[in-house]
PDB file of N, CA and C in Angstrom:
ATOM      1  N   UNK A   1     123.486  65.911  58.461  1.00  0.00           N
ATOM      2  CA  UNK A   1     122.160  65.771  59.002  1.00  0.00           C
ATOM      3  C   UNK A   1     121.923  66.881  60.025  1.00  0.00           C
ATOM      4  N   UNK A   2     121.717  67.560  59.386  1.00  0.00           N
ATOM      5  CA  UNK A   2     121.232  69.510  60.602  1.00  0.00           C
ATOM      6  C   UNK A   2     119.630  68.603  61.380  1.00  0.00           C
ATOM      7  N   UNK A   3     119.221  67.670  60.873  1.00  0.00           N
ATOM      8  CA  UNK A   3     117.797  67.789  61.873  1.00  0.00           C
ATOM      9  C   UNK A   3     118.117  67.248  62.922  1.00  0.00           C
ATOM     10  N   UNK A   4     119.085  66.650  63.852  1.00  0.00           N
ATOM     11  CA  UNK A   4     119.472  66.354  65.141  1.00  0.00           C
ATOM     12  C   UNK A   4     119.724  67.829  65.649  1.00  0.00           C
ATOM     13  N   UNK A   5     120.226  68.920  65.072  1.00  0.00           N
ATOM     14  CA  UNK A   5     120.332  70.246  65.822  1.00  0.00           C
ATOM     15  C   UNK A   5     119.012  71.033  65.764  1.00  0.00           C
ATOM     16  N   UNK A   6     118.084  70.751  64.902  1.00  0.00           N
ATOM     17  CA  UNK A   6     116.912  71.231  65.338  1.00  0.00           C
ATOM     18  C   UNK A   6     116.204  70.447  66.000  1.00  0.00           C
ATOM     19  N   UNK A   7     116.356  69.067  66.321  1.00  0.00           N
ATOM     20  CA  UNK A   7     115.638  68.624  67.054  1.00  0.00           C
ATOM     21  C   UNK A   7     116.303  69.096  68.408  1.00  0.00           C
ATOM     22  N   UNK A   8     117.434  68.804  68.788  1.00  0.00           N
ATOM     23  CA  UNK A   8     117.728  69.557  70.062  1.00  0.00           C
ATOM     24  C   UNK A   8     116.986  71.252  70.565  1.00  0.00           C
ATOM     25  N   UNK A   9     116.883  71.848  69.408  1.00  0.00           N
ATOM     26  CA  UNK A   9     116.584  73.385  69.667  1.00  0.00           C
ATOM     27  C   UNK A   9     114.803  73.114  70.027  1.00  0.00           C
ATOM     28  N   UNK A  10     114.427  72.256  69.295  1.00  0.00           N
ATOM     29  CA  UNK A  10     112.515  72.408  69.423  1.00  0.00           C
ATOM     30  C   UNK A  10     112.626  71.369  70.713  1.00  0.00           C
ATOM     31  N   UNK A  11     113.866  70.460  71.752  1.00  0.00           N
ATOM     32  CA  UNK A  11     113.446  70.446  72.916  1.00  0.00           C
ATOM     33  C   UNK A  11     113.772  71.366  73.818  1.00  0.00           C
ATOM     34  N   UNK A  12     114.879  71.801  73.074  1.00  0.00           N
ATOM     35  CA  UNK A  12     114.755  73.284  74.398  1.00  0.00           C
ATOM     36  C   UNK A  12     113.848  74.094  74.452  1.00  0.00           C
ATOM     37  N   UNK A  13     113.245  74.487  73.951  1.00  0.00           N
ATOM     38  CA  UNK A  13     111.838  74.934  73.724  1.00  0.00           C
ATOM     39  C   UNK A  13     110.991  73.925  74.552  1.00  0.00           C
ATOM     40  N   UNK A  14     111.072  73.375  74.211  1.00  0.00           N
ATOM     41  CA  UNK A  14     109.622  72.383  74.752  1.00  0.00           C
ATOM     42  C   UNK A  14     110.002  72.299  76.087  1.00  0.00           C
ATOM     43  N   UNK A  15     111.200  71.937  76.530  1.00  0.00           N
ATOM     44  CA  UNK A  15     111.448  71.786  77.930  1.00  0.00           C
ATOM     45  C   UNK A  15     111.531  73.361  78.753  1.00  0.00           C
ATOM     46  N   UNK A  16     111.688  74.805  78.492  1.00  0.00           N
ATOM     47  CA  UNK A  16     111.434  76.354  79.052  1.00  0.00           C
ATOM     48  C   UNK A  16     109.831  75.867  78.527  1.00  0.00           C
ATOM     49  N   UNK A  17     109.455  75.894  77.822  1.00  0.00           N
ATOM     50  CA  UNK A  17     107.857  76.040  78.015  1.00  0.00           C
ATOM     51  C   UNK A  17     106.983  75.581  79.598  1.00  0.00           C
ATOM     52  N   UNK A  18     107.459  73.677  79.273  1.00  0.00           N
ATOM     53  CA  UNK A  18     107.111  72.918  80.052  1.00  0.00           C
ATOM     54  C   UNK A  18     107.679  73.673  81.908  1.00  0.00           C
ATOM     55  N   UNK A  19     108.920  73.976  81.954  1.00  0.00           N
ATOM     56  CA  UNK A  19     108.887  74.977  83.108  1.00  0.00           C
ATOM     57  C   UNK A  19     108.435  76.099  83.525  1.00  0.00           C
ATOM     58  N   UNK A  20     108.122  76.655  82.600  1.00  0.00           N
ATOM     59  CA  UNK A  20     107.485  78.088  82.855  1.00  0.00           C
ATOM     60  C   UNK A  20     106.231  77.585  82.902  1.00  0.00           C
ATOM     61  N   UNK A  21     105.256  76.782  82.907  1.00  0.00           N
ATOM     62  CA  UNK A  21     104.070  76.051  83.243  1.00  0.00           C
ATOM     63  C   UNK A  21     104.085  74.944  84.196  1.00  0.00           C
ATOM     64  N   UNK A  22     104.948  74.518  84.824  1.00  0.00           N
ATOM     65  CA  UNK A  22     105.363  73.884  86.047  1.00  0.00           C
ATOM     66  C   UNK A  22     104.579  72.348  85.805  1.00  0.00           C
ATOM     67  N   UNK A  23     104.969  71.869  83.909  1.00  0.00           N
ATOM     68  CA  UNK A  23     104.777  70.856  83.669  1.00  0.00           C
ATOM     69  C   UNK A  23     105.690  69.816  84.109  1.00  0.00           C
ATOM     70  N   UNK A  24     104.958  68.731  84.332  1.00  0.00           N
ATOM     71  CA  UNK A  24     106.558  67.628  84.712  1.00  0.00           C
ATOM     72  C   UNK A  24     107.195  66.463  83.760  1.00  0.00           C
ATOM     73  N   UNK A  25     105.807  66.114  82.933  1.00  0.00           N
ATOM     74  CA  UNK A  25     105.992  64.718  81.978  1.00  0.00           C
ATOM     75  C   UNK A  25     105.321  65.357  80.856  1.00  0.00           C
ATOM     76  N   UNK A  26     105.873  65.662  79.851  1.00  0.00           N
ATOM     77  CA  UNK A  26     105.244  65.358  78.098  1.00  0.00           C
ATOM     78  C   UNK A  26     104.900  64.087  77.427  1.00  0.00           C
ATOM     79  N   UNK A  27     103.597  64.044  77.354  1.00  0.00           N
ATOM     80  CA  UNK A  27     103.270  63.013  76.438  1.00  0.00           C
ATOM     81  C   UNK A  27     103.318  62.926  74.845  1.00  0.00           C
ATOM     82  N   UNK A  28     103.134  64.319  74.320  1.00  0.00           N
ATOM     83  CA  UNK A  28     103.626  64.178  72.708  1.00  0.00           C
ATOM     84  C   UNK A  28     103.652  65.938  72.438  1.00  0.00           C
ATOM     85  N   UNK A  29     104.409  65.758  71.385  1.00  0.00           N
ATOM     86  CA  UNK A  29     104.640  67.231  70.940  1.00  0.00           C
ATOM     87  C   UNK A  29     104.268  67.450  69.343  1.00  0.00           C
ATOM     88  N   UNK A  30     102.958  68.366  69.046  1.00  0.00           N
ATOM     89  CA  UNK A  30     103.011  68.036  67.369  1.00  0.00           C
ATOM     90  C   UNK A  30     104.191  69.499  66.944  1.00  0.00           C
ATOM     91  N   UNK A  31     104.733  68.869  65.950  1.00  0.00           N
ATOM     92  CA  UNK A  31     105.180  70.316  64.969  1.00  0.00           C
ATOM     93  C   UNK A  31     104.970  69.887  63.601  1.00  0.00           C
ATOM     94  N   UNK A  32     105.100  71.424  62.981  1.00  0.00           N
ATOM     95  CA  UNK A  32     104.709  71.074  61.815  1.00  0.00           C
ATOM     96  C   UNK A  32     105.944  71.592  60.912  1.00  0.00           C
ATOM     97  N   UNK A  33     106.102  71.258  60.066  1.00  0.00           N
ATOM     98  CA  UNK A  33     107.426  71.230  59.096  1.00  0.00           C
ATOM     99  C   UNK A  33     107.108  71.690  57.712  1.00  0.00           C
ATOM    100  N   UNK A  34     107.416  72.625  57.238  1.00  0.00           N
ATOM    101  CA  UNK A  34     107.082  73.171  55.905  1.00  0.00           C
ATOM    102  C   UNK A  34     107.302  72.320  54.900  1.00  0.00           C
ATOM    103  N   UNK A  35     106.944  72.158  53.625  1.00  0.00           N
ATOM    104  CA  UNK A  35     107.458  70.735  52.711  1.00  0.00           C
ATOM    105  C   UNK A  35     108.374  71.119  51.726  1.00  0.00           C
ATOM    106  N   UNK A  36     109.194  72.472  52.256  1.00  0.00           N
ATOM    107  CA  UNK A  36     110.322  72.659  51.168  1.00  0.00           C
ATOM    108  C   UNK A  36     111.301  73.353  52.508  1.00  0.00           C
ATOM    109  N   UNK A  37     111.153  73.306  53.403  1.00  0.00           N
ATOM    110  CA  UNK A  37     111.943  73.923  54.927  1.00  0.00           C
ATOM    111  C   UNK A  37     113.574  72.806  54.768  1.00  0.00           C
ATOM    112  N   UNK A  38     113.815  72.215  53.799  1.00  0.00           N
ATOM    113  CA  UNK A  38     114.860  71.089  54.490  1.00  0.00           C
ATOM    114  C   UNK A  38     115.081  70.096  55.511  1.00  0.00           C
ATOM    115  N   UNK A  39     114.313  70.239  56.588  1.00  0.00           N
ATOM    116  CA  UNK A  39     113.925  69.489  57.396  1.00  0.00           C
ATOM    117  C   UNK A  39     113.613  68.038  56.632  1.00  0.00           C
ATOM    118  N   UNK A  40     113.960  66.854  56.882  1.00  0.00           N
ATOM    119  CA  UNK A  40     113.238  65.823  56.119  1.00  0.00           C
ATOM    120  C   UNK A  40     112.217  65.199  57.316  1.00  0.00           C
ATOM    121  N   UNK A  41     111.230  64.770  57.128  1.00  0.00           N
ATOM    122  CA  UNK A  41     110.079  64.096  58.464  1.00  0.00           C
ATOM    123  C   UNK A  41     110.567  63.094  59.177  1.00  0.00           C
ATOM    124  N   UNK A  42     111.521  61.985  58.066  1.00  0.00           N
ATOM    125  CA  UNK A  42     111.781  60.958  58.693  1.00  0.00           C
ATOM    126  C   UNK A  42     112.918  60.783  59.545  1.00  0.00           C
ATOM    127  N   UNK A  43     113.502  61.863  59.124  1.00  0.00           N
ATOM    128  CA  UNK A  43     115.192  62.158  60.071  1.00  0.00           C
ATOM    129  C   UNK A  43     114.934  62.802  61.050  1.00  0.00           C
ATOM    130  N   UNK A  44     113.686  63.509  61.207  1.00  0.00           N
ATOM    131  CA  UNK A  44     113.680  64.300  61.890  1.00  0.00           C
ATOM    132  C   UNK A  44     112.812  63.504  62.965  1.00  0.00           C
ATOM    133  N   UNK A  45     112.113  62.836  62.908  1.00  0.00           N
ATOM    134  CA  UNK A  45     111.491  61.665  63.942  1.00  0.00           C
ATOM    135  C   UNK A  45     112.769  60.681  64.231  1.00  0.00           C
ATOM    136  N   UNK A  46     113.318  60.180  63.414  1.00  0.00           N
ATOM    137  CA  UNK A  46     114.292  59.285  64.044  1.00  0.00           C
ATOM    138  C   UNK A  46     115.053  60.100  64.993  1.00  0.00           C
ATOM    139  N   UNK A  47     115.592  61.453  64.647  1.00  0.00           N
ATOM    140  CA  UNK A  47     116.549  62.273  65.403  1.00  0.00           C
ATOM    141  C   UNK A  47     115.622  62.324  67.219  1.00  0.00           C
ATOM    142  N   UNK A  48     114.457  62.910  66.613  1.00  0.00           N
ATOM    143  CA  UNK A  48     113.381  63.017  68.107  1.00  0.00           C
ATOM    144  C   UNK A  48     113.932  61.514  68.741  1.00  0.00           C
ATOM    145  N   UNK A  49     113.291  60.338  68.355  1.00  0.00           N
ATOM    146  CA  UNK A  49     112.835  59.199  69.400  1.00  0.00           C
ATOM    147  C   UNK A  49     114.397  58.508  70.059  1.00  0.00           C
ATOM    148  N   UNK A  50     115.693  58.842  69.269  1.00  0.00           N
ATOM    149  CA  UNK A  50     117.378  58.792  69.786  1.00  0.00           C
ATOM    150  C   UNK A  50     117.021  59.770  70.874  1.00  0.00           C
ATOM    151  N   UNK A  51     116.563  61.115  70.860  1.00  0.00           N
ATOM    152  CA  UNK A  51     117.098  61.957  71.565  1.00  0.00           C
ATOM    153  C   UNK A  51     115.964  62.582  72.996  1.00  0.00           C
ATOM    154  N   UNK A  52     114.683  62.123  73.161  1.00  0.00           N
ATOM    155  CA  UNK A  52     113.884  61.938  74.067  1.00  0.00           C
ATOM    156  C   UNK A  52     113.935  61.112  74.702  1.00  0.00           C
ATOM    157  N   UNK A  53     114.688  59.905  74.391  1.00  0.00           N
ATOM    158  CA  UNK A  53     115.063  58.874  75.442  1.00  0.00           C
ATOM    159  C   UNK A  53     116.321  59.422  76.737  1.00  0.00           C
ATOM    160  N   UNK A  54     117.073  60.613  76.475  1.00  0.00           N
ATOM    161  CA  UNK A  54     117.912  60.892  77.768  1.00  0.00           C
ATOM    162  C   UNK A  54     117.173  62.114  78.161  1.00  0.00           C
ATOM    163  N   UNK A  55     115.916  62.458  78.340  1.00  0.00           N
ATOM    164  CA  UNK A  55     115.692  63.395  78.582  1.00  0.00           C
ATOM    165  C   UNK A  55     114.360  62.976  80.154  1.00  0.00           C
ATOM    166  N   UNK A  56     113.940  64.143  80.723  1.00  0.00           N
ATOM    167  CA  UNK A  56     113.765  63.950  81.711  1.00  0.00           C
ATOM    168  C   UNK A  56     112.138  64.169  81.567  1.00  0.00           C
ATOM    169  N   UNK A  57     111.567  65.612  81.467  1.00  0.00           N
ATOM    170  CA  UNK A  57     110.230  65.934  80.907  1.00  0.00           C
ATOM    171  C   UNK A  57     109.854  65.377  80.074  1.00  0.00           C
ATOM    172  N   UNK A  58     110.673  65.186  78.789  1.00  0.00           N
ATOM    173  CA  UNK A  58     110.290  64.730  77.288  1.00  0.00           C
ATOM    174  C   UNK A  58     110.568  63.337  77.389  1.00  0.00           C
ATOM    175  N   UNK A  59     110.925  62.481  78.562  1.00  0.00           N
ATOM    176  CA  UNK A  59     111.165  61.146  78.188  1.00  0.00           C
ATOM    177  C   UNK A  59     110.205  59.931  77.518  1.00  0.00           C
ATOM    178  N   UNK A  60     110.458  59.784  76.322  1.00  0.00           N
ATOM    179  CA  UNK A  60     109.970  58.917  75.646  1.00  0.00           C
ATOM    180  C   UNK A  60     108.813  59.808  74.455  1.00  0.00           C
ATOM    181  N   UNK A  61     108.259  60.858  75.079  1.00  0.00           N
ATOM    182  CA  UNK A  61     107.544  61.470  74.170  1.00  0.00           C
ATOM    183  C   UNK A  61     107.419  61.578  73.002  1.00  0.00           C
ATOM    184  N   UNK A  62     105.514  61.341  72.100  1.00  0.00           N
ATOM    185  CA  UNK A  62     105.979  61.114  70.861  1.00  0.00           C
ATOM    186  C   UNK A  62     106.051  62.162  69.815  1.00  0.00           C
ATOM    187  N   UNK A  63     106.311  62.108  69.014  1.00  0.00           N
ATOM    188  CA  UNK A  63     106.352  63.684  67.948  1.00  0.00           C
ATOM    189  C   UNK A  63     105.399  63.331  66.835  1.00  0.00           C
ATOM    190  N   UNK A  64     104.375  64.685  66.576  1.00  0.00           N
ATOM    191  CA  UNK A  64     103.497  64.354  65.346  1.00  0.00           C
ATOM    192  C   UNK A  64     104.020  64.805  64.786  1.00  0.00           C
ATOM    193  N   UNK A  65     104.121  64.790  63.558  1.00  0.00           N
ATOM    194  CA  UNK A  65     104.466  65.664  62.416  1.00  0.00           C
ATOM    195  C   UNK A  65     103.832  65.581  61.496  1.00  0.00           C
ATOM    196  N   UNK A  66     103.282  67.342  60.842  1.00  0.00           N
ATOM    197  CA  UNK A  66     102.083  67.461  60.099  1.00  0.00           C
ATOM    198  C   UNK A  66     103.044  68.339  58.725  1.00  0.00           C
ATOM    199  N   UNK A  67     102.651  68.270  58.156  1.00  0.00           N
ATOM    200  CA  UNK A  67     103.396  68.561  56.430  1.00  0.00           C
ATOM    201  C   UNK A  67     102.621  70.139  56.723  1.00  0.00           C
ATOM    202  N   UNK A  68     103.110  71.013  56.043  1.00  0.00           N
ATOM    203  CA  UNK A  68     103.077  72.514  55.184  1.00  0.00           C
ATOM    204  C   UNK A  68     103.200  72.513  54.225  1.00  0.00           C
ATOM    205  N   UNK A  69     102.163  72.293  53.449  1.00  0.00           N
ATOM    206  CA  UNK A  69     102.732  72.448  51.828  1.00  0.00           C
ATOM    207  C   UNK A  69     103.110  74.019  51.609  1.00  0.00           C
ATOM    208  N   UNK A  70     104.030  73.894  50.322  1.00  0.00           N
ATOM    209  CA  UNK A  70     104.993  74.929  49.927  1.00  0.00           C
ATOM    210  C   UNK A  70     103.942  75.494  48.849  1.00  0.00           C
ATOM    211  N   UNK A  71     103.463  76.780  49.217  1.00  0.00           N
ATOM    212  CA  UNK A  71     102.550  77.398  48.148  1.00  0.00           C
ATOM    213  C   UNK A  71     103.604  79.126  47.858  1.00  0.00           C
ATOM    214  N   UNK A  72     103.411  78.976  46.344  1.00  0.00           N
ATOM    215  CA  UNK A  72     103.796  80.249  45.935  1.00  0.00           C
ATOM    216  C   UNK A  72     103.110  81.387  45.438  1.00  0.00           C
ATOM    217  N   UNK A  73     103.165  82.626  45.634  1.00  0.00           N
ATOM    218  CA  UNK A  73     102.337  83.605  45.161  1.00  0.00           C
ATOM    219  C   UNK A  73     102.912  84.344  43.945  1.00  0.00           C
ATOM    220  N   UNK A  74     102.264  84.619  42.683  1.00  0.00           N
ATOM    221  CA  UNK A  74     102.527  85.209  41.856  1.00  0.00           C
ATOM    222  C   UNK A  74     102.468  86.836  41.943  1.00  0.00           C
ATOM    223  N   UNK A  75     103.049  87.728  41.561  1.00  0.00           N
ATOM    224  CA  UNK A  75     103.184  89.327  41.612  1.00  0.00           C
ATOM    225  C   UNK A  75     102.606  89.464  40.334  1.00  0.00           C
ATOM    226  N   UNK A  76     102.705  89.166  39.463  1.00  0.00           N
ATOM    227  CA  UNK A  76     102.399  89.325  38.196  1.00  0.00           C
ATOM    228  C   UNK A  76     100.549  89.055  38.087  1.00  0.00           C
ATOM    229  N   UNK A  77     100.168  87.747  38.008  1.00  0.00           N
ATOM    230  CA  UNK A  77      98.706  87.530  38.187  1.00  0.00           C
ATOM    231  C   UNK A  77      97.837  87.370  39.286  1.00  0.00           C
ATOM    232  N   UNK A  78      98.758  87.221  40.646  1.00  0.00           N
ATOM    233  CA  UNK A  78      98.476  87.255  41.621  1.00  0.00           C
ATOM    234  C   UNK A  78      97.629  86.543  42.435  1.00  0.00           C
ATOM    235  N   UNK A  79      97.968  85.195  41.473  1.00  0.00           N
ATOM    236  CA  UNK A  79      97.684  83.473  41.808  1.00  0.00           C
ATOM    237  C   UNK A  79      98.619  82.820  42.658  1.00  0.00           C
ATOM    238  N   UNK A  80      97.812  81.609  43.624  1.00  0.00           N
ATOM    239  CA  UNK A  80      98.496  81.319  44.331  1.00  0.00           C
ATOM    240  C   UNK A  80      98.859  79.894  43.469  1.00  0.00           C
ATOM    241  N   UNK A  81      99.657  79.044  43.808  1.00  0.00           N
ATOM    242  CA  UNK A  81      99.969  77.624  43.132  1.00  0.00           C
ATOM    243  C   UNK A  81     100.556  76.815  43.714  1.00  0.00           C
ATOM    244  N   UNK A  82     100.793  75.758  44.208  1.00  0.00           N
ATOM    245  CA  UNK A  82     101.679  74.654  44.671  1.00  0.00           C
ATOM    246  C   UNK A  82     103.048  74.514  44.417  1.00  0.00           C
ATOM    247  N   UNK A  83     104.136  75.271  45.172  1.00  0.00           N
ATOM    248  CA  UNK A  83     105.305  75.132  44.640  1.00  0.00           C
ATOM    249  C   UNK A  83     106.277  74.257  44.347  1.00  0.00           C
ATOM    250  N   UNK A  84     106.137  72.668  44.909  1.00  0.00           N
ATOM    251  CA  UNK A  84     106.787  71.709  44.490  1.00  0.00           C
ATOM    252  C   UNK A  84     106.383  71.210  43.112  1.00  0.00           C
ATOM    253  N   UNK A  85     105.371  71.531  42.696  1.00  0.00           N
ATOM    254  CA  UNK A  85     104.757  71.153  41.172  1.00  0.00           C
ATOM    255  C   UNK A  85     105.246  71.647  40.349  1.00  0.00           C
ATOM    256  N   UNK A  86     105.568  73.201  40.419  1.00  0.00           N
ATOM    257  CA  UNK A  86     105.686  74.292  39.331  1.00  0.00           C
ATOM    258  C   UNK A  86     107.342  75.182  39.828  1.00  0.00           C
ATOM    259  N   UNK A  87     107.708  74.899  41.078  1.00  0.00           N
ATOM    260  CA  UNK A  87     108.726  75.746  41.200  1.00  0.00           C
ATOM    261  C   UNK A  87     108.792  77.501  41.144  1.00  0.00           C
ATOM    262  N   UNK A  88     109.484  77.839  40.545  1.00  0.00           N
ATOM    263  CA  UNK A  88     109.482  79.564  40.962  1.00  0.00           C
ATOM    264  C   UNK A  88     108.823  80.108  39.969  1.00  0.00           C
ATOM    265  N   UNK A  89     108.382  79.170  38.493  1.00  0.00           N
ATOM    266  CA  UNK A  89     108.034  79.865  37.199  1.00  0.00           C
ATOM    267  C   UNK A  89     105.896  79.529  37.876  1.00  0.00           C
ATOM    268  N   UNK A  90     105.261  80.762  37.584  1.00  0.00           N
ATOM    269  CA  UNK A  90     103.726  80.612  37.511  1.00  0.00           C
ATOM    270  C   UNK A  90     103.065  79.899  36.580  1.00  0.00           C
ATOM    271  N   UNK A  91     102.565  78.552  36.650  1.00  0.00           N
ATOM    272  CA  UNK A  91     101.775  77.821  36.041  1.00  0.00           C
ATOM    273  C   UNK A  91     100.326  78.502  35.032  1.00  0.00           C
ATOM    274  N   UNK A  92     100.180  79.934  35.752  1.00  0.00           N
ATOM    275  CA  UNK A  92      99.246  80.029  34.969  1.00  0.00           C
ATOM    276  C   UNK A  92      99.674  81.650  33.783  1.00  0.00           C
ATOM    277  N   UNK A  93     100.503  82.136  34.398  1.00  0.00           N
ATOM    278  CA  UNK A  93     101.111  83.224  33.386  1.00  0.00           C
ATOM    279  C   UNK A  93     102.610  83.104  32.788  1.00  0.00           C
ATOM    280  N   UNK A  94     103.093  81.983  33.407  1.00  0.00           N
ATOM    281  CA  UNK A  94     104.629  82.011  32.841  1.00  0.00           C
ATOM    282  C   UNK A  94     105.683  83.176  34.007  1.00  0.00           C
ATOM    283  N   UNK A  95     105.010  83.976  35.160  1.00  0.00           N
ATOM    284  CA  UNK A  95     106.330  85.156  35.326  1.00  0.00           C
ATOM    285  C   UNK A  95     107.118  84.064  36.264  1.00  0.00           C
ATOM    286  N   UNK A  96     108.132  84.991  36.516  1.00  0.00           N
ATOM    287  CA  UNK A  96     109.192  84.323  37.244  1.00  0.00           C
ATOM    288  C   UNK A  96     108.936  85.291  38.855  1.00  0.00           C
ATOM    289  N   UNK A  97     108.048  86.252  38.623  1.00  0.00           N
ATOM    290  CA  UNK A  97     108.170  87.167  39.480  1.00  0.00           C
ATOM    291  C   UNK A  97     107.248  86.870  40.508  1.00  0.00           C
ATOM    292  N   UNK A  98     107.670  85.794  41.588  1.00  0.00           N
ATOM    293  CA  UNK A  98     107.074  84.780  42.967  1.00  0.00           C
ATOM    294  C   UNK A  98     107.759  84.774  43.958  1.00  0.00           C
ATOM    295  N   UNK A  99     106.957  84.422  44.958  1.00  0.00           N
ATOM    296  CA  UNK A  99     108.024  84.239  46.425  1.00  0.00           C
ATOM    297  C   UNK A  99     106.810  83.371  47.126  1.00  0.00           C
ATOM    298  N   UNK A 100     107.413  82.637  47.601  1.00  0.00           N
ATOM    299  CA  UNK A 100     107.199  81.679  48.828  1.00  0.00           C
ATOM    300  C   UNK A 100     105.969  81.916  49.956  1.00  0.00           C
ATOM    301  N   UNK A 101     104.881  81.385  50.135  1.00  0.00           N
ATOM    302  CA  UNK A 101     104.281  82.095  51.175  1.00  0.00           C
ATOM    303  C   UNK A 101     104.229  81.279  52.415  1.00  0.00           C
ATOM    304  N   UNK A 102     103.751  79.899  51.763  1.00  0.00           N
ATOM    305  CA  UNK A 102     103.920  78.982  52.896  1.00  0.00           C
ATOM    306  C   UNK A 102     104.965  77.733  52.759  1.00  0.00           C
ATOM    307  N   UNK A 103     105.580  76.740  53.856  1.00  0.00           N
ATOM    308  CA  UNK A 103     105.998  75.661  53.855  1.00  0.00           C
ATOM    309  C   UNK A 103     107.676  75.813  53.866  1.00  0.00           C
ATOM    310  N   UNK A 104     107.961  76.585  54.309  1.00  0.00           N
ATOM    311  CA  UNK A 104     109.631  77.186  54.838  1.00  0.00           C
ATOM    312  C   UNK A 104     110.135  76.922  56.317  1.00  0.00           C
ATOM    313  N   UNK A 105     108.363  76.901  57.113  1.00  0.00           N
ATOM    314  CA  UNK A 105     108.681  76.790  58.404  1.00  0.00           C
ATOM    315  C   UNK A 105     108.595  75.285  59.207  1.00  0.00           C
ATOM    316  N   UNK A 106     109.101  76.068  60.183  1.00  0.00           N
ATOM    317  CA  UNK A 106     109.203  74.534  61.255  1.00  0.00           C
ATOM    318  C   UNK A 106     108.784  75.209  62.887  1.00  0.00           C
ATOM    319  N   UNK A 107     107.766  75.140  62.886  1.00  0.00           N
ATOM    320  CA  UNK A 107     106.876  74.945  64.664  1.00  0.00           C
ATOM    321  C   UNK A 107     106.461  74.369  65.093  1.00  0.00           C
ATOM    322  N   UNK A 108     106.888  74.337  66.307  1.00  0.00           N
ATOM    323  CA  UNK A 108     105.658  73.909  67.475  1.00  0.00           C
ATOM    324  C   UNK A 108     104.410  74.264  67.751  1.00  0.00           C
ATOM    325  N   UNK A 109     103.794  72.931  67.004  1.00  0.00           N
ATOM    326  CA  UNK A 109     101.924  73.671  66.952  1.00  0.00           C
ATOM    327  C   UNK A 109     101.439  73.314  69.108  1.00  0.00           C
ATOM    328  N   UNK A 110     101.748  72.185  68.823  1.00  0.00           N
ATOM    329  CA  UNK A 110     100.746  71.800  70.387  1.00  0.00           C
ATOM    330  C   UNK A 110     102.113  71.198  70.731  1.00  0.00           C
ATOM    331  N   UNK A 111     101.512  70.884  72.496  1.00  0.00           N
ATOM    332  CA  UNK A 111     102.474  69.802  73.716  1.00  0.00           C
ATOM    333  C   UNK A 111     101.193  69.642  74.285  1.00  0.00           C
ATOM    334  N   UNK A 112     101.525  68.278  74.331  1.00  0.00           N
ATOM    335  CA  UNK A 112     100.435  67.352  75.186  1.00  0.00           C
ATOM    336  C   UNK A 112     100.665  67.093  76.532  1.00  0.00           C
ATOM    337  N   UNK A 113     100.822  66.934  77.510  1.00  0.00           N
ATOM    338  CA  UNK A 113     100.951  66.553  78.882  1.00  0.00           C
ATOM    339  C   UNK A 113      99.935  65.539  79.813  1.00  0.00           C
ATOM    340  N   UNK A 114     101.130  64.956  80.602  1.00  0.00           N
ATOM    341  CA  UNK A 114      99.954  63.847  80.720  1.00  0.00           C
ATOM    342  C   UNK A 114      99.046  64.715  82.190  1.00  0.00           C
ATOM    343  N   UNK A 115      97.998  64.073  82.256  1.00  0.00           N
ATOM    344  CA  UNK A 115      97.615  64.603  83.709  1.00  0.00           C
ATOM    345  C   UNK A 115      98.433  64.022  84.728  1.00  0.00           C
ATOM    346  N   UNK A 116      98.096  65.423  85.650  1.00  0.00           N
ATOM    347  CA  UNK A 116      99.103  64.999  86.761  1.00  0.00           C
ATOM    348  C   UNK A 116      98.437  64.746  88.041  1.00  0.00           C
TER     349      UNK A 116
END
């Protein structure tokens, strides 16, 4: 289960942010998760709400999590397509000749803070 080590890495992040803005309490953090990144949503929230409970800024804070769908671009016809549907082959010409454009990643879109 690697999403307890990225969840640790997106609070270190969140917690240098929150200092370099001389935040004190987080109320929620959205990220967004690509839908072929490995990351799974639900491990990766369970990993968050175990691991914001010993924390000091982030205590208790909740996590959104918004999907990236995985879209692929064709070289050949130079269509875009849904890559969990069709995979690496182009639905509408057959090439094999594609790469990935979106849904690989994992960011931090927003941090919420409560007023202070």
């Amino acid at each position: 289960m690697h999403e307890l080590g990225v969840v640790f890495h997106c609070i270190k992040e969140v917690n240098k942010i929150a200092a370099e803005n001389g935040v004190s309490r987080v109320n929620s953090v959205t990220v967004e998760i690509g839908e072929v990144s490995t990351v799974l949503p639900d491990l990766f929230e369970d990993c968050w709400n175990w691991a914001v409970k010993k924390e000091t800024v982030l205590k208790d804070a909740k996590v959104i999590i918004e999907t990236i769908p995985a879209v692929t671009h064709c070289e050949n016809c130079l269509k875009n397509y849904p890559t969990v549907q069709y995979g690496k082959t182009c639905p509408y010409c057959g090439s094999g000749e594609t790469y990935l454009l979106t849904g690989n990643e994992l960011s931090i879109k927003q941090i919420e803070v409560f007023d202070e």
